[in-house]
C-alpha atoms as a PDB file:
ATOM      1  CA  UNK A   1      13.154  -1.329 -13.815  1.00  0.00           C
ATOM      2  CA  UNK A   2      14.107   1.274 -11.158  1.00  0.00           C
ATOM      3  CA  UNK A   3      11.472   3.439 -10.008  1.00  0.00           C
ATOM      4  CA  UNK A   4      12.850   6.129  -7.898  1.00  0.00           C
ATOM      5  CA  UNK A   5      11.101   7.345  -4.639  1.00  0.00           C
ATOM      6  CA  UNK A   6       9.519  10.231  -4.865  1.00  0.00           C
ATOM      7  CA  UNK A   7      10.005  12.855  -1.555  1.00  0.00           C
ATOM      8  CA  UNK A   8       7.492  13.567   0.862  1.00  0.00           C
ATOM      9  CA  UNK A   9       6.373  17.188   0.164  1.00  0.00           C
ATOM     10  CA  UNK A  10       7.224  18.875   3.677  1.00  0.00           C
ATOM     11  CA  UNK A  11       3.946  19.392   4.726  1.00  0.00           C
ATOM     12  CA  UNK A  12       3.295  15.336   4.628  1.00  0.00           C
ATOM     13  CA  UNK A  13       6.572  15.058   7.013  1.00  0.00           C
ATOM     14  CA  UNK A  14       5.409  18.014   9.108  1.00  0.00           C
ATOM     15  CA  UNK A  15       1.787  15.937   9.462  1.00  0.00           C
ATOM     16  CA  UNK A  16       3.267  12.952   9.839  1.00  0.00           C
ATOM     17  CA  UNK A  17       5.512  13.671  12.596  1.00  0.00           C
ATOM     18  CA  UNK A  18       2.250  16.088  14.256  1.00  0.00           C
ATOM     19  CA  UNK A  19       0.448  12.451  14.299  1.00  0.00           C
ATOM     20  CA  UNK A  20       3.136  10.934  15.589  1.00  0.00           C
ATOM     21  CA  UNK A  21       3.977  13.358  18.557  1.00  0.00           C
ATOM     22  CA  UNK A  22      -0.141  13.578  19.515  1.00  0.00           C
ATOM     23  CA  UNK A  23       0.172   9.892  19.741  1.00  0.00           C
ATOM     24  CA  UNK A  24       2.501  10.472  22.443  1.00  0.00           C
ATOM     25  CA  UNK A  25       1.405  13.406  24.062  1.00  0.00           C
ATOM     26  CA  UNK A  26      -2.112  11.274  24.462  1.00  0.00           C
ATOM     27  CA  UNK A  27       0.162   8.411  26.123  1.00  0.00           C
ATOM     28  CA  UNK A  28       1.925  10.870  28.002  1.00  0.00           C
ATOM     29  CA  UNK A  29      -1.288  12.766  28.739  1.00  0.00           C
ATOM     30  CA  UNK A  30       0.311  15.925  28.122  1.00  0.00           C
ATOM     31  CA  UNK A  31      -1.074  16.814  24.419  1.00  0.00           C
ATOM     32  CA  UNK A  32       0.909  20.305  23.948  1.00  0.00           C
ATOM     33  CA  UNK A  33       4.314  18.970  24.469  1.00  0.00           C
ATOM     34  CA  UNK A  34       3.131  15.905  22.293  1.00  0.00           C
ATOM     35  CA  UNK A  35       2.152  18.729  19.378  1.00  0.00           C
ATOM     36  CA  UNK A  36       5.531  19.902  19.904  1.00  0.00           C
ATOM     37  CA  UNK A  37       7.335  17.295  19.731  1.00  0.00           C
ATOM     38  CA  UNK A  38       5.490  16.262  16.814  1.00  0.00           C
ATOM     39  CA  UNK A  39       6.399  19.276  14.765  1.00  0.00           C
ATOM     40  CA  UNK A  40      10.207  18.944  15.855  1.00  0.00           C
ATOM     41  CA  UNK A  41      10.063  15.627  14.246  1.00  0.00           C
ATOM     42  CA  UNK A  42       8.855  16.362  11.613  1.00  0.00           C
ATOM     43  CA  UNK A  43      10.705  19.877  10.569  1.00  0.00           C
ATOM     44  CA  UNK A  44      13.525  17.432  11.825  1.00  0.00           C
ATOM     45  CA  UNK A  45      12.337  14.752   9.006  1.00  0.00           C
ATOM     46  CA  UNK A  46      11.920  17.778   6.374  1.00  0.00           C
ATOM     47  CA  UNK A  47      15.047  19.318   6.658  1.00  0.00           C
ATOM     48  CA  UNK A  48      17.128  15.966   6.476  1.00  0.00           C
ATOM     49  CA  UNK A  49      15.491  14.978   2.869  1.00  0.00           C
ATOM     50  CA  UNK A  50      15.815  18.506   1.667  1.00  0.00           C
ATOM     51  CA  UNK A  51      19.637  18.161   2.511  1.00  0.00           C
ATOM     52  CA  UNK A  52      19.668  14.687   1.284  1.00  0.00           C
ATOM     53  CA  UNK A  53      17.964  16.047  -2.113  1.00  0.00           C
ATOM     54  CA  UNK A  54      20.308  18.339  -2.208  1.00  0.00           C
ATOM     55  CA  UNK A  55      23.144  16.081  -2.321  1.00  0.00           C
ATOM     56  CA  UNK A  56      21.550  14.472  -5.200  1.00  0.00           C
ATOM     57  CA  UNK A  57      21.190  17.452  -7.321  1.00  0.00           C
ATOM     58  CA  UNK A  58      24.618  18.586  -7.120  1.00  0.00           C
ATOM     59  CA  UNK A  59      25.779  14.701  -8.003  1.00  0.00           C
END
């Protein structure tokens, strides 16, 4: 049996990449561009599953 993967909801992806950038704005010790970067990569993550959803709808 195939279970499909279900997709992150986008506010998982938009946390996920928030944790990810504060990890680096605490290395960097510079926490706002971490924040920012973390919400870049994340809307960045989002918007690539939507389109790849997308794709799969139309299919």
């Amino acid at each position: 049996m195939s279970k499909e993967k279900k997709p992150l909801h986008p506010g998982h992806s938009l946390a996920i990449g928030l944790a990810i950038g504060l990890g680096f704005g605490v290395a960097m010790d510079n926490i706002p561009i971490g924040i920012c970067i973390g919400v870049a990569l994340g809307a960045a993550y989002s918007a690539n599953t939507k389109k790849e959803e997308d794709k799969k709808d139309k299919e």
